[in-house]
Every structure is written in C-alpha cells, then in structure tokens.
PDB file of N, CA and C in Angstrom:
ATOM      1  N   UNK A   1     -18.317  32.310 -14.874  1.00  0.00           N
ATOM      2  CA  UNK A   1     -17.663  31.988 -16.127  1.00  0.00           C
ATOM      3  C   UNK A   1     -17.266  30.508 -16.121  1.00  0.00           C
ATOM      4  N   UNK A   2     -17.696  30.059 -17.113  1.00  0.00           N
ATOM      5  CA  UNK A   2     -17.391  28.782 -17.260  1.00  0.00           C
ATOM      6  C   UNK A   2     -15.708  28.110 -17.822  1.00  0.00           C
ATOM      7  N   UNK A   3     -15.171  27.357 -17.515  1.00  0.00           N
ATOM      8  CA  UNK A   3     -13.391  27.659 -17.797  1.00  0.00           C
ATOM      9  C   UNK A   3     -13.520  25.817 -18.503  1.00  0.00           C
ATOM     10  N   UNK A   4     -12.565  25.899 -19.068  1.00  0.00           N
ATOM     11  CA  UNK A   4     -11.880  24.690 -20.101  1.00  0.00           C
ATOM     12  C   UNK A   4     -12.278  23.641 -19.047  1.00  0.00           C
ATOM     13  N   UNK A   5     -13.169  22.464 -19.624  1.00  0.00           N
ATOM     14  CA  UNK A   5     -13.322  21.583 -18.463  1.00  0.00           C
ATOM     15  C   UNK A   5     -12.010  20.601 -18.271  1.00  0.00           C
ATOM     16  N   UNK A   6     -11.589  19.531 -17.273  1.00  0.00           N
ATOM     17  CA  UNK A   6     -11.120  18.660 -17.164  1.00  0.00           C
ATOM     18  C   UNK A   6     -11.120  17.385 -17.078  1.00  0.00           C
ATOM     19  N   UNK A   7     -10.710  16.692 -17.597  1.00  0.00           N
ATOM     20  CA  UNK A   7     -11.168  15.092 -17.757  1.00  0.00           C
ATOM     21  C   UNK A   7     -10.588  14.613 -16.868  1.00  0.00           C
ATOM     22  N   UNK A   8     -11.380  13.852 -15.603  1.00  0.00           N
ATOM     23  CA  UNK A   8     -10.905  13.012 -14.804  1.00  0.00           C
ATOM     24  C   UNK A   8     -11.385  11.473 -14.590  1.00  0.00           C
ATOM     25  N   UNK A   9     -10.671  10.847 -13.866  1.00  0.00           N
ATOM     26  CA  UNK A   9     -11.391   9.939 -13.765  1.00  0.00           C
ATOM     27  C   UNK A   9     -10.787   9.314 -12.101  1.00  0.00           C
ATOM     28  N   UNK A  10     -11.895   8.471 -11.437  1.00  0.00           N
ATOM     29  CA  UNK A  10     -12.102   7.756 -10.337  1.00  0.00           C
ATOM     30  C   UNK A  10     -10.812   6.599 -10.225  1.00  0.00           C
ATOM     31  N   UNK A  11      -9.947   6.624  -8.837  1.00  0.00           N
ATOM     32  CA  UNK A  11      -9.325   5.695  -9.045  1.00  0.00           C
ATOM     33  C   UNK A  11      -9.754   4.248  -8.468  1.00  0.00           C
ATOM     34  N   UNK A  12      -9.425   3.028  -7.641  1.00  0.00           N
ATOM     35  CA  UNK A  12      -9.723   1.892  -8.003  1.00  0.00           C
ATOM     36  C   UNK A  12     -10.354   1.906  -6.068  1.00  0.00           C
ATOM     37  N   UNK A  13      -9.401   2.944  -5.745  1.00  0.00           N
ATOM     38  CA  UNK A  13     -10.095   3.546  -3.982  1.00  0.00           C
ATOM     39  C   UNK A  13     -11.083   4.750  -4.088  1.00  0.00           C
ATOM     40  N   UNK A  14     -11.725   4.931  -4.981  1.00  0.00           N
ATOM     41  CA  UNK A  14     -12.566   5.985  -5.309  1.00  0.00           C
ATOM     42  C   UNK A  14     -12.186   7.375  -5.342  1.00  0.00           C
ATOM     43  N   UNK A  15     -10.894   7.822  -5.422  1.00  0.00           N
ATOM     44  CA  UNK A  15     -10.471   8.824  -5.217  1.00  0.00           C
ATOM     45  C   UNK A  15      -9.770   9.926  -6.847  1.00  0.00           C
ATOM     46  N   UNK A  16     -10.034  11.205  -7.025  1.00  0.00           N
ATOM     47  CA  UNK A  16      -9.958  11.804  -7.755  1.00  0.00           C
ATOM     48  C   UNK A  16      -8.584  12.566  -7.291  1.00  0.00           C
ATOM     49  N   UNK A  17      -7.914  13.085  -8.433  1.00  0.00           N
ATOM     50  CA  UNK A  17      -7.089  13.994  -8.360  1.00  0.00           C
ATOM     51  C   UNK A  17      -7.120  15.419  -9.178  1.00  0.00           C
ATOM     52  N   UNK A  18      -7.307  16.663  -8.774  1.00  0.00           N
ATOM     53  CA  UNK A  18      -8.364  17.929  -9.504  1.00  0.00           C
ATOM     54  C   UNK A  18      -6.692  18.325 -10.049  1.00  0.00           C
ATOM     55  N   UNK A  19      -6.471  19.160 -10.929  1.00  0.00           N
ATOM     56  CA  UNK A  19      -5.413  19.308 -11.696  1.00  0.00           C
ATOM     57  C   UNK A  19      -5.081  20.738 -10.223  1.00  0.00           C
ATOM     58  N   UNK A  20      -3.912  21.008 -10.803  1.00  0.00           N
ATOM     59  CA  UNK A  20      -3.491  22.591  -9.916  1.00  0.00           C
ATOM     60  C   UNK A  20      -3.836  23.975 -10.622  1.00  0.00           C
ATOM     61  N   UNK A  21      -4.172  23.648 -11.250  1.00  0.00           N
ATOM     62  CA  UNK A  21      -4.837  24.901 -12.431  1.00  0.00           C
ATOM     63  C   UNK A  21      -6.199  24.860 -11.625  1.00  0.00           C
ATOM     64  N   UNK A  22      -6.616  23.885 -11.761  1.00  0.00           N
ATOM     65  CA  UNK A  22      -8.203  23.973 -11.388  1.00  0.00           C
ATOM     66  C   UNK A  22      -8.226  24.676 -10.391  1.00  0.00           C
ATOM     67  N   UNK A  23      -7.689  23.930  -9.473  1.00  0.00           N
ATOM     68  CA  UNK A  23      -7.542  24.507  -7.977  1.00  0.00           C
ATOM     69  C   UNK A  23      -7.189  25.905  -7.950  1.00  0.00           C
ATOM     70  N   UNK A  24      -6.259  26.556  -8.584  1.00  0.00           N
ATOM     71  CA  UNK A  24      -5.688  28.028  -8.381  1.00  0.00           C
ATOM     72  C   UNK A  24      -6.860  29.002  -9.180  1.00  0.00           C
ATOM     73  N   UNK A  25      -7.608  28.389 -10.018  1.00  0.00           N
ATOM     74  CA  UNK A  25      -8.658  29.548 -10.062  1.00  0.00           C
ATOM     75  C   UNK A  25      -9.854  29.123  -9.356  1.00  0.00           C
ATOM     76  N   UNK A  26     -10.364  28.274  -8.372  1.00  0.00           N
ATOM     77  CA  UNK A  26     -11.224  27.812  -7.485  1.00  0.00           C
ATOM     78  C   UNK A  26     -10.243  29.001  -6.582  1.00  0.00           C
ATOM     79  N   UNK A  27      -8.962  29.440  -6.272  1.00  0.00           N
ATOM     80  CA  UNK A  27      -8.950  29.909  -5.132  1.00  0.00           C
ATOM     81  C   UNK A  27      -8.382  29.248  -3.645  1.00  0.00           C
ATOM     82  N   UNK A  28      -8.382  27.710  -4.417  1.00  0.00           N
ATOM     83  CA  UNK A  28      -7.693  26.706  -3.093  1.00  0.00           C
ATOM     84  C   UNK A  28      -6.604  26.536  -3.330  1.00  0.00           C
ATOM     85  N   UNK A  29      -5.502  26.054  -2.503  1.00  0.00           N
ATOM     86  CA  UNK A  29      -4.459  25.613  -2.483  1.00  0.00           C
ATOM     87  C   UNK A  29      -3.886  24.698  -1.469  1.00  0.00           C
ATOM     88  N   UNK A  30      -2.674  24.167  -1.249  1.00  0.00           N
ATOM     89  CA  UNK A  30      -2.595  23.153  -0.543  1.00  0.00           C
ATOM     90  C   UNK A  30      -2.726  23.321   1.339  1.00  0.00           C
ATOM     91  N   UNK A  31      -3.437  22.311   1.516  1.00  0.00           N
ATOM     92  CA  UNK A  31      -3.837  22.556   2.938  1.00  0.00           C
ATOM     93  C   UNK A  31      -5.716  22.660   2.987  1.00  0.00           C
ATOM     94  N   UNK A  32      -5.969  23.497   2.044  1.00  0.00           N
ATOM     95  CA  UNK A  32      -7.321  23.977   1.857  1.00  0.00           C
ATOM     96  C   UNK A  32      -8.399  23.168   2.110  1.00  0.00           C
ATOM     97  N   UNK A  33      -9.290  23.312   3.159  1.00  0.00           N
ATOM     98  CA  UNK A  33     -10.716  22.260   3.526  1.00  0.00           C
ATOM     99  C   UNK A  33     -11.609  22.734   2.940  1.00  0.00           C
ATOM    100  N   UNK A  34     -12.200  21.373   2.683  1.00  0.00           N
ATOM    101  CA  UNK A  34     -13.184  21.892   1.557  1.00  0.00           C
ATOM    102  C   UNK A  34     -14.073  20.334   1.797  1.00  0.00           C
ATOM    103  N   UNK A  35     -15.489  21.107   2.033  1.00  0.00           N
ATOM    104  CA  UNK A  35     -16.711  19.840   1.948  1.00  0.00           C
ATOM    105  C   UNK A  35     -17.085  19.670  -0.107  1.00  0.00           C
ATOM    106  N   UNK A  36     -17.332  18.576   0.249  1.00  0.00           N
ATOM    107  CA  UNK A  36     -17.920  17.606  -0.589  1.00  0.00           C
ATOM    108  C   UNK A  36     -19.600  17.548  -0.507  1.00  0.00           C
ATOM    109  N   UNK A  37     -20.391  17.832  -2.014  1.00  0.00           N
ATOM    110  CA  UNK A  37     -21.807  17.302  -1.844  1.00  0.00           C
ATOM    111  C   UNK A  37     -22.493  16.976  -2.917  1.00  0.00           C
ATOM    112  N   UNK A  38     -23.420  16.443  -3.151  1.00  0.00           N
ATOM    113  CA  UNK A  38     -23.657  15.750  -4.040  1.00  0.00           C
ATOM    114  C   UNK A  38     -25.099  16.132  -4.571  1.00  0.00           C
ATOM    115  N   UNK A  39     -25.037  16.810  -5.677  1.00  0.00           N
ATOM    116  CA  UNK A  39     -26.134  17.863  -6.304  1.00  0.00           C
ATOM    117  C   UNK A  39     -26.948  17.468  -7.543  1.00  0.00           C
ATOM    118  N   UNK A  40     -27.158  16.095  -7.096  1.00  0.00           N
ATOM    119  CA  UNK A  40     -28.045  15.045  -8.317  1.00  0.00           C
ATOM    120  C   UNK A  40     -27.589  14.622  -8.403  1.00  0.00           C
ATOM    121  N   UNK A  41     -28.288  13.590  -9.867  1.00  0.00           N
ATOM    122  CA  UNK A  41     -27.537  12.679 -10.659  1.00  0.00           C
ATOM    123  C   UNK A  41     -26.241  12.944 -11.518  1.00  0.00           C
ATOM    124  N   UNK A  42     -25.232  12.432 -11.138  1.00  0.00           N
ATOM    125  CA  UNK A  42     -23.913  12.887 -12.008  1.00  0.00           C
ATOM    126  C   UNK A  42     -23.046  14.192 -11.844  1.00  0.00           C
ATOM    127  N   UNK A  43     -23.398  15.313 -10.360  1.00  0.00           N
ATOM    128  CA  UNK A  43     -23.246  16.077  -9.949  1.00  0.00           C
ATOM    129  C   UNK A  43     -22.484  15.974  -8.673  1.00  0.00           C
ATOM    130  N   UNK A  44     -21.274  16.735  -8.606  1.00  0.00           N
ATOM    131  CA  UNK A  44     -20.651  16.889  -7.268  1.00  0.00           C
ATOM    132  C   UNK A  44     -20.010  18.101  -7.389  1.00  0.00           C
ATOM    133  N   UNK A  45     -20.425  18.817  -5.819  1.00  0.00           N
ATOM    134  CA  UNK A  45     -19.821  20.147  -5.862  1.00  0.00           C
ATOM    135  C   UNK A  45     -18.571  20.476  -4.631  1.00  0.00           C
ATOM    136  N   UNK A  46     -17.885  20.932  -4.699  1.00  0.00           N
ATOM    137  CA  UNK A  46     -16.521  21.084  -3.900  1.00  0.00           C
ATOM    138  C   UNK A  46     -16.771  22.737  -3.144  1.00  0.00           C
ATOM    139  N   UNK A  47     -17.066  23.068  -2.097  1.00  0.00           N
ATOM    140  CA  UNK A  47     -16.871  24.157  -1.599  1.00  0.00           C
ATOM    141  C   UNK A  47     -16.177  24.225  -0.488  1.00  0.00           C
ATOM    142  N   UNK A  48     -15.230  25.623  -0.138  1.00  0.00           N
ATOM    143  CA  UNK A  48     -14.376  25.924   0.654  1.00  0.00           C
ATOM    144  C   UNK A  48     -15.365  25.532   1.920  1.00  0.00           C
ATOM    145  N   UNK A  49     -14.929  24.889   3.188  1.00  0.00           N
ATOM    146  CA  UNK A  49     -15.178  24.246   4.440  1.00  0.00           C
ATOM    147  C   UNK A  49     -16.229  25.511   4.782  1.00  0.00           C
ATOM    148  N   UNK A  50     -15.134  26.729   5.152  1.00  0.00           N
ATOM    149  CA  UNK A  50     -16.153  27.539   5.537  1.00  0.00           C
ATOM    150  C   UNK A  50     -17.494  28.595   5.386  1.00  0.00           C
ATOM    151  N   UNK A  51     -17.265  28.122   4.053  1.00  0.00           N
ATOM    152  CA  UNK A  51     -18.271  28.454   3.013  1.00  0.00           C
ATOM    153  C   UNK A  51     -19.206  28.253   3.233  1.00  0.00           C
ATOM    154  N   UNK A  52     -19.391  26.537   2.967  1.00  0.00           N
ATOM    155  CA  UNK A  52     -20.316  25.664   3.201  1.00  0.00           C
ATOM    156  C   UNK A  52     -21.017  25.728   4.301  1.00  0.00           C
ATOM    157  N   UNK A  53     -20.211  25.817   5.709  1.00  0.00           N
ATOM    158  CA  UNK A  53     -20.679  25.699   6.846  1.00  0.00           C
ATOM    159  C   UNK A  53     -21.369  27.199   7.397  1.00  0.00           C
ATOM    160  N   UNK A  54     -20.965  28.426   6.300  1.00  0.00           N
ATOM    161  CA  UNK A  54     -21.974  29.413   6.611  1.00  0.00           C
ATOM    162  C   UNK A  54     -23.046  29.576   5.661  1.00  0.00           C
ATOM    163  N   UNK A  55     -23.016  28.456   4.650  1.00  0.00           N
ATOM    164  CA  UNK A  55     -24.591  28.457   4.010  1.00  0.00           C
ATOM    165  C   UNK A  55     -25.175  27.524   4.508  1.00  0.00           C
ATOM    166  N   UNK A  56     -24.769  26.213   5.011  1.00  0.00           N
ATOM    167  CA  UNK A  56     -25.486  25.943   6.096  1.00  0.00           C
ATOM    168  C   UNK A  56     -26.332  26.075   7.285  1.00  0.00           C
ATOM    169  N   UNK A  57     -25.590  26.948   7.733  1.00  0.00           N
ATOM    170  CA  UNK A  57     -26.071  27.948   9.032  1.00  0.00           C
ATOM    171  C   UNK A  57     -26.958  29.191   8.227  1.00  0.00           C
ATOM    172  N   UNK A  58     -26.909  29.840   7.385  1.00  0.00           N
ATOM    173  CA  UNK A  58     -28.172  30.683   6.766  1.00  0.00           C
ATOM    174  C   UNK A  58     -29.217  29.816   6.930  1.00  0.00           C
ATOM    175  N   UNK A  59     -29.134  28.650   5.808  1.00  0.00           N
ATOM    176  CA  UNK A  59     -30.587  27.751   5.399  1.00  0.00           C
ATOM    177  C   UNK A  59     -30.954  27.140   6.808  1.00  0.00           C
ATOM    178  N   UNK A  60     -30.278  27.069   8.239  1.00  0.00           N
ATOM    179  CA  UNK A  60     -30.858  26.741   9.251  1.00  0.00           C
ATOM    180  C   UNK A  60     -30.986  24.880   9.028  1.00  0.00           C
ATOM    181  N   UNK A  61     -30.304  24.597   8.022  1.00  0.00           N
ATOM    182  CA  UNK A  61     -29.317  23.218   8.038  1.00  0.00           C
ATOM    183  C   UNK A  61     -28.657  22.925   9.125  1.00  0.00           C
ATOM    184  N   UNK A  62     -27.817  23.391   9.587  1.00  0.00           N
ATOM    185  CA  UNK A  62     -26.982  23.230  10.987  1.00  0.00           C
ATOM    186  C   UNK A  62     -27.739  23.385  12.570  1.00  0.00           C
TER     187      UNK A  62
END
C-alpha cells in the first residue's frame, strides 16, 4: 500500500531527516539499523539491517 508521500529535502552535509510517522509505519524506531541502497536513477531504498543482510545472503551477494 502506498501511504501519503513526504517532502524532503537534502541538507548542506547530505543528510535527510524521515518524519516519525514514516518511520512508525516502516516499523523502525529509534536505535533501528537499517542499510541504505540505491535502486536507479532518483531511487533510494531503506531496509531493516537484517533484512537486507538475509536477502543478501539468499541472492549469494554476501
């Protein structure tokens, strides 16, 4: 399901701030690791650390 998007923007150290809404229906909260990747042009995806690192290890990436 697709949810109300959010307008962000990049600060001047390249860094974003995701609202707490976002985050609480993503399921994260504070403390939460989470990789970073970059899924084309104009695309970035945020998944929980260990997520990532067991679809990694499926696709035989790792």
């Amino acid at each position: 399901m697709i949810r109300e998007p959010a307008e962000l923007s990049i600060d001047e150290d390249g860094k974003v701030s995701l609202p707490i809404g976002l985050l609480a229906e993503a399921g994260l909260g504070t403390g939460a690791r989470i990789m970073a990747f970059s899924d084309g042009d104009g695309r970035i995806v945020l998944q929980r650390e260990a997520d990532a690192l067991e679809r990694l290890l499926q696709e035989g990436t790792l």
